[in-house]
C-alpha atoms as a PDB file:
ATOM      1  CA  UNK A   1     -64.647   5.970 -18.048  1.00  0.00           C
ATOM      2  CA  UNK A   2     -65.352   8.792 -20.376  1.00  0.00           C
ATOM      3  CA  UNK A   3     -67.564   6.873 -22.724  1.00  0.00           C
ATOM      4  CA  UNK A   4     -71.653   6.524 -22.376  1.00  0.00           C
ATOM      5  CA  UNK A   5     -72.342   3.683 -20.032  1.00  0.00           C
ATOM      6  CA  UNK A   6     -74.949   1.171 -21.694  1.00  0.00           C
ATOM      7  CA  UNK A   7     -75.372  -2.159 -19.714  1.00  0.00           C
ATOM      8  CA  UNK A   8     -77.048  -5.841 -19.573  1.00  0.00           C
ATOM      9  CA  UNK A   9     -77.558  -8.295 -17.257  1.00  0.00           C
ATOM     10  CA  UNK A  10     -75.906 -12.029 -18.287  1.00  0.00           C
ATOM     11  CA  UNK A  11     -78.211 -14.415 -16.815  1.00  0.00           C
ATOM     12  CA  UNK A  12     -76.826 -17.813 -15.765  1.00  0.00           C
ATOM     13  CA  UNK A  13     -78.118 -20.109 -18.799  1.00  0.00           C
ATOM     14  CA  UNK A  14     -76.016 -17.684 -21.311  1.00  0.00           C
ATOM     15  CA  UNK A  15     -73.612 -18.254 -19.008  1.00  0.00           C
ATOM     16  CA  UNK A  16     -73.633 -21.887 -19.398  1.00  0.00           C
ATOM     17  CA  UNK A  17     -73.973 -21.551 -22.844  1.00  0.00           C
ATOM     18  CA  UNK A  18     -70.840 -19.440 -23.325  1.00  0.00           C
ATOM     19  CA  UNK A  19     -69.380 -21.987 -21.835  1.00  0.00           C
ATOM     20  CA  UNK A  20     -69.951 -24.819 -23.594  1.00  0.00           C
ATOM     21  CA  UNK A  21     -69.241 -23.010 -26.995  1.00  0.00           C
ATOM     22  CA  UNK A  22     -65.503 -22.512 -25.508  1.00  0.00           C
ATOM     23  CA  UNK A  23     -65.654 -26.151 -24.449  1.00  0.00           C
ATOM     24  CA  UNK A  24     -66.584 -27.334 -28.032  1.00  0.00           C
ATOM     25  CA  UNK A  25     -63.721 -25.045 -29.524  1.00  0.00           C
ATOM     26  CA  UNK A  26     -61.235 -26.609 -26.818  1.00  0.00           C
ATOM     27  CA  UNK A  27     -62.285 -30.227 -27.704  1.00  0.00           C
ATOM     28  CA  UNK A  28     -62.114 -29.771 -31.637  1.00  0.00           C
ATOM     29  CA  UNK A  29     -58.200 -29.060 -31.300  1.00  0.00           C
ATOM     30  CA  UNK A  30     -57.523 -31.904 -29.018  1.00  0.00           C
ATOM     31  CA  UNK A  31     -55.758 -29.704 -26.288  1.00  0.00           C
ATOM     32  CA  UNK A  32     -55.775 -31.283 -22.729  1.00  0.00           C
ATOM     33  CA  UNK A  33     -55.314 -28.932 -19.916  1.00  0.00           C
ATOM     34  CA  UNK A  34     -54.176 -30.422 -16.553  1.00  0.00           C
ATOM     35  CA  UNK A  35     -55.044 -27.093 -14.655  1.00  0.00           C
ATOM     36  CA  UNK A  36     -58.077 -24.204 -14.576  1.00  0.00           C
ATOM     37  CA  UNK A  37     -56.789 -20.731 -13.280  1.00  0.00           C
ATOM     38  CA  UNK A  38     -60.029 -18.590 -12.646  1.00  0.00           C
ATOM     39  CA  UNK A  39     -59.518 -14.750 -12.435  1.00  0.00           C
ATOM     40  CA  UNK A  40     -60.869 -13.987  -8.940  1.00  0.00           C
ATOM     41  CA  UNK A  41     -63.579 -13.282  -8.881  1.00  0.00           C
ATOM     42  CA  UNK A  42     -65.421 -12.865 -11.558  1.00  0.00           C
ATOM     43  CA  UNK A  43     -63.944 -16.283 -13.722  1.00  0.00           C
ATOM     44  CA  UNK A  44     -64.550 -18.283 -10.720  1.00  0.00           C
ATOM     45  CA  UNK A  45     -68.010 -19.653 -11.924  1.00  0.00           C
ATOM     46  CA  UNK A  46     -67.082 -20.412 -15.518  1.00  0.00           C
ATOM     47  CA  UNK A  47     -64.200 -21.605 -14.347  1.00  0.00           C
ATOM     48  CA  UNK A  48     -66.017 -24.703 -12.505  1.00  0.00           C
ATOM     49  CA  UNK A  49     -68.062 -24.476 -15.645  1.00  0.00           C
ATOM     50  CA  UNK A  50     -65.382 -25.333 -17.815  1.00  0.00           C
ATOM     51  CA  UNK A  51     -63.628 -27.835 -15.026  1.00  0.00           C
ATOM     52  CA  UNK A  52     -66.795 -29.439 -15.443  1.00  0.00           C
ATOM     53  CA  UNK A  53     -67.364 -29.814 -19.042  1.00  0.00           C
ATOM     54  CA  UNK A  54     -63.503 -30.809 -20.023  1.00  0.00           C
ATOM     55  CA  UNK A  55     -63.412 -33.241 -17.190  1.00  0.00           C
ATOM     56  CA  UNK A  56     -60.375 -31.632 -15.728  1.00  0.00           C
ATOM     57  CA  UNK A  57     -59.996 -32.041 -11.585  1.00  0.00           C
ATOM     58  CA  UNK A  58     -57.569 -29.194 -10.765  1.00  0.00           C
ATOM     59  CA  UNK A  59     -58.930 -25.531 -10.241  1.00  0.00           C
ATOM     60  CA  UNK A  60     -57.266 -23.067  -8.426  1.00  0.00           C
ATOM     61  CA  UNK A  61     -57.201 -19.041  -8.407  1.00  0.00           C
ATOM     62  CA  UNK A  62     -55.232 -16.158  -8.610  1.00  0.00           C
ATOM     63  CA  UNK A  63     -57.394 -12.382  -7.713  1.00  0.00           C
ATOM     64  CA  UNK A  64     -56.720  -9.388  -9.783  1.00  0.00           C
ATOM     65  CA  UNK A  65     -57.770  -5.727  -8.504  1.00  0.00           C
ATOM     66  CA  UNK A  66     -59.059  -3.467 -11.767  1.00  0.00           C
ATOM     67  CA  UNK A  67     -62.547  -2.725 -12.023  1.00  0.00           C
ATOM     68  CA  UNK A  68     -65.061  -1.653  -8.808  1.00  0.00           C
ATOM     69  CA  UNK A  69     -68.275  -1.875  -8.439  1.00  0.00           C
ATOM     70  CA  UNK A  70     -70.463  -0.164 -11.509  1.00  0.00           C
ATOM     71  CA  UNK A  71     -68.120  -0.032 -14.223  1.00  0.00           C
ATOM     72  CA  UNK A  72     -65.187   1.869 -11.750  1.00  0.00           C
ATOM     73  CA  UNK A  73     -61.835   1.047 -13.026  1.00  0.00           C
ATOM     74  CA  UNK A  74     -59.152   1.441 -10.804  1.00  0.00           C
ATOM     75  CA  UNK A  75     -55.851   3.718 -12.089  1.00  0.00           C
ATOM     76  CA  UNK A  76     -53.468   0.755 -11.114  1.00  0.00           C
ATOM     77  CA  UNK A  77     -54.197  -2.992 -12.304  1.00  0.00           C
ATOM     78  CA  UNK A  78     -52.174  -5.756  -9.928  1.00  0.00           C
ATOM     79  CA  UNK A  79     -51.988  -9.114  -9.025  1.00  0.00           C
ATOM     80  CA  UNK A  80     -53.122  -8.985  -5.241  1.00  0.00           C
ATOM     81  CA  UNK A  81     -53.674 -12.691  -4.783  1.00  0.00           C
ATOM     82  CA  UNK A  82     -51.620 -15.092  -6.953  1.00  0.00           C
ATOM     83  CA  UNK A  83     -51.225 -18.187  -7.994  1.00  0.00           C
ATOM     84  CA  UNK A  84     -49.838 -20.844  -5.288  1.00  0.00           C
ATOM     85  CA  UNK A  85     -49.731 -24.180  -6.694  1.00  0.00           C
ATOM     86  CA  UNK A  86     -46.897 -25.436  -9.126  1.00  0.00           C
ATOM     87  CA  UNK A  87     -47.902 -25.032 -12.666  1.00  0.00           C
ATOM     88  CA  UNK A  88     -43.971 -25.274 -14.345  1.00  0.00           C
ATOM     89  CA  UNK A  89     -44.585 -28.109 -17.189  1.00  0.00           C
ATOM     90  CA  UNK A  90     -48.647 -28.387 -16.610  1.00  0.00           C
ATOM     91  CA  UNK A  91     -51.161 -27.315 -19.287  1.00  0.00           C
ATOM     92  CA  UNK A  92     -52.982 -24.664 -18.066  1.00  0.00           C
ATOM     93  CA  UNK A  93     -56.571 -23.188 -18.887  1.00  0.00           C
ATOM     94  CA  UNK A  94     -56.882 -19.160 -17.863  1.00  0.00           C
ATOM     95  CA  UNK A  95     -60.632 -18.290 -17.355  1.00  0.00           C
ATOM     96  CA  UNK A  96     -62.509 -15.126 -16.922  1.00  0.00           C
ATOM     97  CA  UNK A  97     -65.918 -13.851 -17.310  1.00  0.00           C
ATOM     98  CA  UNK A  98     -65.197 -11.306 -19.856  1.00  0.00           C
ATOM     99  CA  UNK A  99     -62.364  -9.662 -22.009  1.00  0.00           C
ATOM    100  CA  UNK A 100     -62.973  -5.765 -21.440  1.00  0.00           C
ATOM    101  CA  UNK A 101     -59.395  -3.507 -21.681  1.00  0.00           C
ATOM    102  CA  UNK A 102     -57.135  -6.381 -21.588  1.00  0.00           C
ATOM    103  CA  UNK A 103     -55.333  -5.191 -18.666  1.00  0.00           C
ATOM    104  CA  UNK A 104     -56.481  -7.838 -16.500  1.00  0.00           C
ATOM    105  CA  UNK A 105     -55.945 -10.646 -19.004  1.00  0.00           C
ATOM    106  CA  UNK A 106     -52.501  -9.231 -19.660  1.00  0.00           C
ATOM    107  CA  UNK A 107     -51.525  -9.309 -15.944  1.00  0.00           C
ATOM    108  CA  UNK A 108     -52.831 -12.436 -15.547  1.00  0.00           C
ATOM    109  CA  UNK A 109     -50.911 -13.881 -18.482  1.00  0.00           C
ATOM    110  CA  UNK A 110     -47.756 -12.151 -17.137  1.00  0.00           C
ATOM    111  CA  UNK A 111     -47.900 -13.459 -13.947  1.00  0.00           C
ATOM    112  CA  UNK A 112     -48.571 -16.811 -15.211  1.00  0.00           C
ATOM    113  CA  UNK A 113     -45.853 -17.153 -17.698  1.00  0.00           C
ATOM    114  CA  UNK A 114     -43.524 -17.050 -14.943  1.00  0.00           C
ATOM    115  CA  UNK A 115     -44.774 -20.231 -13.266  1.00  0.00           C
ATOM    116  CA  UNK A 116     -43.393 -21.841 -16.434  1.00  0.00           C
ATOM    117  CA  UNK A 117     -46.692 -23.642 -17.553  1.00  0.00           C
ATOM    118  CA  UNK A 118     -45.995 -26.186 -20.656  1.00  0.00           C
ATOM    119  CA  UNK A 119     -48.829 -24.271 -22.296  1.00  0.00           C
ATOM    120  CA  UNK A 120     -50.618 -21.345 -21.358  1.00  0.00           C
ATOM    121  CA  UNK A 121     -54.480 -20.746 -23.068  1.00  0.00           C
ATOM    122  CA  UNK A 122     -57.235 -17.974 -22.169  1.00  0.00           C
ATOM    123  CA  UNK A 123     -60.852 -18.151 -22.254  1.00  0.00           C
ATOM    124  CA  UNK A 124     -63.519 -16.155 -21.483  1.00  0.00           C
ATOM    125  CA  UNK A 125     -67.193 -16.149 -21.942  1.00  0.00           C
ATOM    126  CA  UNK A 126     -67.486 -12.774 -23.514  1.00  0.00           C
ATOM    127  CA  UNK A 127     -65.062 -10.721 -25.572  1.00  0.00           C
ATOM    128  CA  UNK A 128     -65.559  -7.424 -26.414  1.00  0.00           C
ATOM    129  CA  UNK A 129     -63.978  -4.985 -29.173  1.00  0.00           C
ATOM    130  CA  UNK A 130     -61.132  -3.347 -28.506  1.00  0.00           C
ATOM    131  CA  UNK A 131     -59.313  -5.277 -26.438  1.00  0.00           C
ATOM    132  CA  UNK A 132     -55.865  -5.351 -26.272  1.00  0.00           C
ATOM    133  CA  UNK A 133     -55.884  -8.354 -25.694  1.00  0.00           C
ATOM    134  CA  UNK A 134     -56.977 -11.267 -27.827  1.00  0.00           C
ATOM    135  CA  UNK A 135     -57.947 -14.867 -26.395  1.00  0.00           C
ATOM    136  CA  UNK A 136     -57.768 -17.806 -27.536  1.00  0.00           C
ATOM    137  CA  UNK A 137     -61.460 -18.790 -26.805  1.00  0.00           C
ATOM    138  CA  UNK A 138     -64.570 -16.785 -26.302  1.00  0.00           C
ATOM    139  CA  UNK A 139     -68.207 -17.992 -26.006  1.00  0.00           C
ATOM    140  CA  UNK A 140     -69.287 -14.735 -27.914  1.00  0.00           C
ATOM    141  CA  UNK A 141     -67.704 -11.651 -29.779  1.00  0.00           C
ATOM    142  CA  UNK A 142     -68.979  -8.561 -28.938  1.00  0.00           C
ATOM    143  CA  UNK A 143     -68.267  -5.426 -31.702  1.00  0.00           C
ATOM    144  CA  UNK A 144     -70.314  -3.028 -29.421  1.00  0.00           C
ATOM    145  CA  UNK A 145     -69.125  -1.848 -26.269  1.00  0.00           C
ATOM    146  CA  UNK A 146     -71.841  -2.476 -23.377  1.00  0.00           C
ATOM    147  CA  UNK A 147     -71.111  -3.133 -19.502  1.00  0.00           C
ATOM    148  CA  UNK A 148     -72.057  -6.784 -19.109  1.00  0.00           C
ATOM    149  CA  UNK A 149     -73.766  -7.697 -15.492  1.00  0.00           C
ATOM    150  CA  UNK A 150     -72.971 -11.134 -14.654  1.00  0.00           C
ATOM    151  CA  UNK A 151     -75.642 -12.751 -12.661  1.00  0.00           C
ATOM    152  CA  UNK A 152     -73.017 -13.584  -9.501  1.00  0.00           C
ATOM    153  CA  UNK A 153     -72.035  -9.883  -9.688  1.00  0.00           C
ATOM    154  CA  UNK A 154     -75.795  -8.424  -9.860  1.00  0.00           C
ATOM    155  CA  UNK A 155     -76.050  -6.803  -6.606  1.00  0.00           C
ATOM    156  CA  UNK A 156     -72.625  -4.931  -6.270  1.00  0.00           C
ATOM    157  CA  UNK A 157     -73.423  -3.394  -9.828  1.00  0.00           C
ATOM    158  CA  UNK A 158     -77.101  -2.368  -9.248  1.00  0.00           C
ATOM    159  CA  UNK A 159     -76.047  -0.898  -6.360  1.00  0.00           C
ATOM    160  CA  UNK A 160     -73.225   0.811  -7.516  1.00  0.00           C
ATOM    161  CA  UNK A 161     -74.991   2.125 -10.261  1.00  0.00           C
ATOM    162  CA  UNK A 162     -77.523   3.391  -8.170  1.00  0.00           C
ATOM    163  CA  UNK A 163     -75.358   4.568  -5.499  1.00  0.00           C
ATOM    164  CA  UNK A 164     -73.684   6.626  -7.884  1.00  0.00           C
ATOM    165  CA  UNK A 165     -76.301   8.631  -9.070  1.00  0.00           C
ATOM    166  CA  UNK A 166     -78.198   9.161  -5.628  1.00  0.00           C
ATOM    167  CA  UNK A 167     -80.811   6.666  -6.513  1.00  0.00           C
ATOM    168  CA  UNK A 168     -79.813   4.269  -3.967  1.00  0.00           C
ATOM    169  CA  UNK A 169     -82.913   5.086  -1.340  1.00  0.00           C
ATOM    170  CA  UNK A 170     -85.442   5.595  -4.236  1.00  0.00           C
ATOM    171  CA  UNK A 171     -88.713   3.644  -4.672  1.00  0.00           C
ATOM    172  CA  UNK A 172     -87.666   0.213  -6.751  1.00  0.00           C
ATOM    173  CA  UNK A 173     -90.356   1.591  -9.648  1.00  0.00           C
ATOM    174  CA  UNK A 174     -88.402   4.691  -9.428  1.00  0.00           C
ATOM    175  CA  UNK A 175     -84.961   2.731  -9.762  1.00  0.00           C
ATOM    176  CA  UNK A 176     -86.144   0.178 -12.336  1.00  0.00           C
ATOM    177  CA  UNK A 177     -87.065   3.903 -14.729  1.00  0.00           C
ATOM    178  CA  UNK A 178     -83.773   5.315 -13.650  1.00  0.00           C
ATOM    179  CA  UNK A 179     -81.478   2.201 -14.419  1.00  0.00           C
ATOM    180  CA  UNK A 180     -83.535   2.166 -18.226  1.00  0.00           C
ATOM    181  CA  UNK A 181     -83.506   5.760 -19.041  1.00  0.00           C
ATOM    182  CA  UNK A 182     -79.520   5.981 -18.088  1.00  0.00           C
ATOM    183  CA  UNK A 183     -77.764   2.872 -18.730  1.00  0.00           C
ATOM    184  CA  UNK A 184     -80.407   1.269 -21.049  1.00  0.00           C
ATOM    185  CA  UNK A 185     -80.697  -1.638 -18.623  1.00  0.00           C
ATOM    186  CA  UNK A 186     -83.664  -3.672 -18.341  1.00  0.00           C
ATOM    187  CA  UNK A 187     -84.402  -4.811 -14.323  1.00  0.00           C
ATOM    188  CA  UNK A 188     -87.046  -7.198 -13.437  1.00  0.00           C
ATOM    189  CA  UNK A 189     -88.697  -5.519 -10.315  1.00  0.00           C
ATOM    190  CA  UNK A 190     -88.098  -8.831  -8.080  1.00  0.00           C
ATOM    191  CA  UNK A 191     -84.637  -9.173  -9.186  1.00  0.00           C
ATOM    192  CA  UNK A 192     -84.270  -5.490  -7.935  1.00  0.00           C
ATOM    193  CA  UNK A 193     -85.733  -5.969  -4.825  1.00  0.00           C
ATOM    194  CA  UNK A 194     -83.748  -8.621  -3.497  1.00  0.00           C
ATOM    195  CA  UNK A 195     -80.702  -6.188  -4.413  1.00  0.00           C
ATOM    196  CA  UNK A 196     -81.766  -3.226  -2.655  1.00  0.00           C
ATOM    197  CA  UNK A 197     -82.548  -5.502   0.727  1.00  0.00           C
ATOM    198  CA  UNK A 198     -78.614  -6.468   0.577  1.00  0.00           C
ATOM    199  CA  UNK A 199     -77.571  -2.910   0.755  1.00  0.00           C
ATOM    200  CA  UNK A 200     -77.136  -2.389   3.962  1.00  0.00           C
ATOM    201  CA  UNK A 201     -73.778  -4.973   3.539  1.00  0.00           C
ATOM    202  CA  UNK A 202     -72.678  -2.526   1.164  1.00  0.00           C
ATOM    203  CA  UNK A 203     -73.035   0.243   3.432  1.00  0.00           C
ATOM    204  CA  UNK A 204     -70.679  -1.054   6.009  1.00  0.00           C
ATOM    205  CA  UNK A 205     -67.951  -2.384   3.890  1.00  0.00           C
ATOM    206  CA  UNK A 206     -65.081  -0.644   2.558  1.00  0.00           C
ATOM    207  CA  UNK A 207     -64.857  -1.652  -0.846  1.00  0.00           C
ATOM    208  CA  UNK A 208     -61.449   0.326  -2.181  1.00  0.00           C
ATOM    209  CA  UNK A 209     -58.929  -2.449  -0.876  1.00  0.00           C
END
């Protein structure tokens, strides 16, 4: 990713709030879905969210592979878990924490369409300029690029972040100035600390699969 990384971390109550702004848009057109589809992993909490909100009992997953840990995109974007319940003539909601490239979105939609849903519809909490991809609901429009740190997907940033530059055994005061001065990210030192004593599961996984 060639351009300058900037980042922020989404705390749960925006979260929530996100995702009752798509709910609201959903229930002024009067669409009824019969099935959630949350992007593993990161859609799988607003995906509840939503199940939750709209009243609607069926929620089931499909996992694409395209971004790592720290803003890492992978070269290839694939479907390497999908969908295995019948959705040919169901309504079906597609949910995902954020709309960055598209890809995912696209491959997602792709893979979908050929389940032969009655009606297909994408949401996601964030959207961000760019895309090449539009949705058809978004909590929030974002025109400036920025790397947005869910709250479920705190501690696999940080530490890739971190990791990255060689910051990874540094002093959390040290890290907190670091994580600022780079990526213009704001870390509240007791947020930090219980990342950095999860590392060591980082440390012993392979993470590339």
């Amino acid at each position: 990713m060639d351009k300058k990384i900037t980042a922020r971390i989404v705390h749960l109550p925006e979260t929530y709030e996100m995702a009752y702004r798509i709910a609201r848009q959903i229930q002024d057109t009067g669409e009824d879905y019969d099935v959630v589809v949350g992007i593993s992993r990161g859609g799988l909490p607003p995906s509840r969210i939503m199940c939750d909100f709209l009243n609607i009992k069926t929620l089931t997953t499909m996992q694409i592979l395209h971004y790592e840990s720290a803003a890492k995109a992978r070269e290839e974007v694939r479907v390497s878990d999908p969908v295995k319940i019948d959705l040919e003539g169901r309504n079906v909601l597609l949910v995902d924490d954020v709309n960055d490239s598209g890809d995912t979105l696209q491959a997602a939609v792709k893979h979908i369409q050929t389940l032969k849903p009655s009606l297909l519809k994408t949401a996601v909490l964030h959207e961000k300029a760019g895309s090449s991809f539009s949705v058809d609901y978004c909590g929030s429009y974002l025109s400036e690029w920025k790397w947005l740190i869910y709250q479920w997907a705190v501690t696999e940033d940080l530490i890739g972040f971190l990791e990255r530059d060689g910051m990874l055994d540094s002093e959390p005061a040290d890290a907190i100035r670091h994580l600022s001065e780079k990526y213009d990210l704001t870390v509240e030192r007791d947020l930090l600390e219980k990342v950095l004593s999860m590392k060591e599961f980082y440390s012993k996984k392979d993470t590339s699969s």
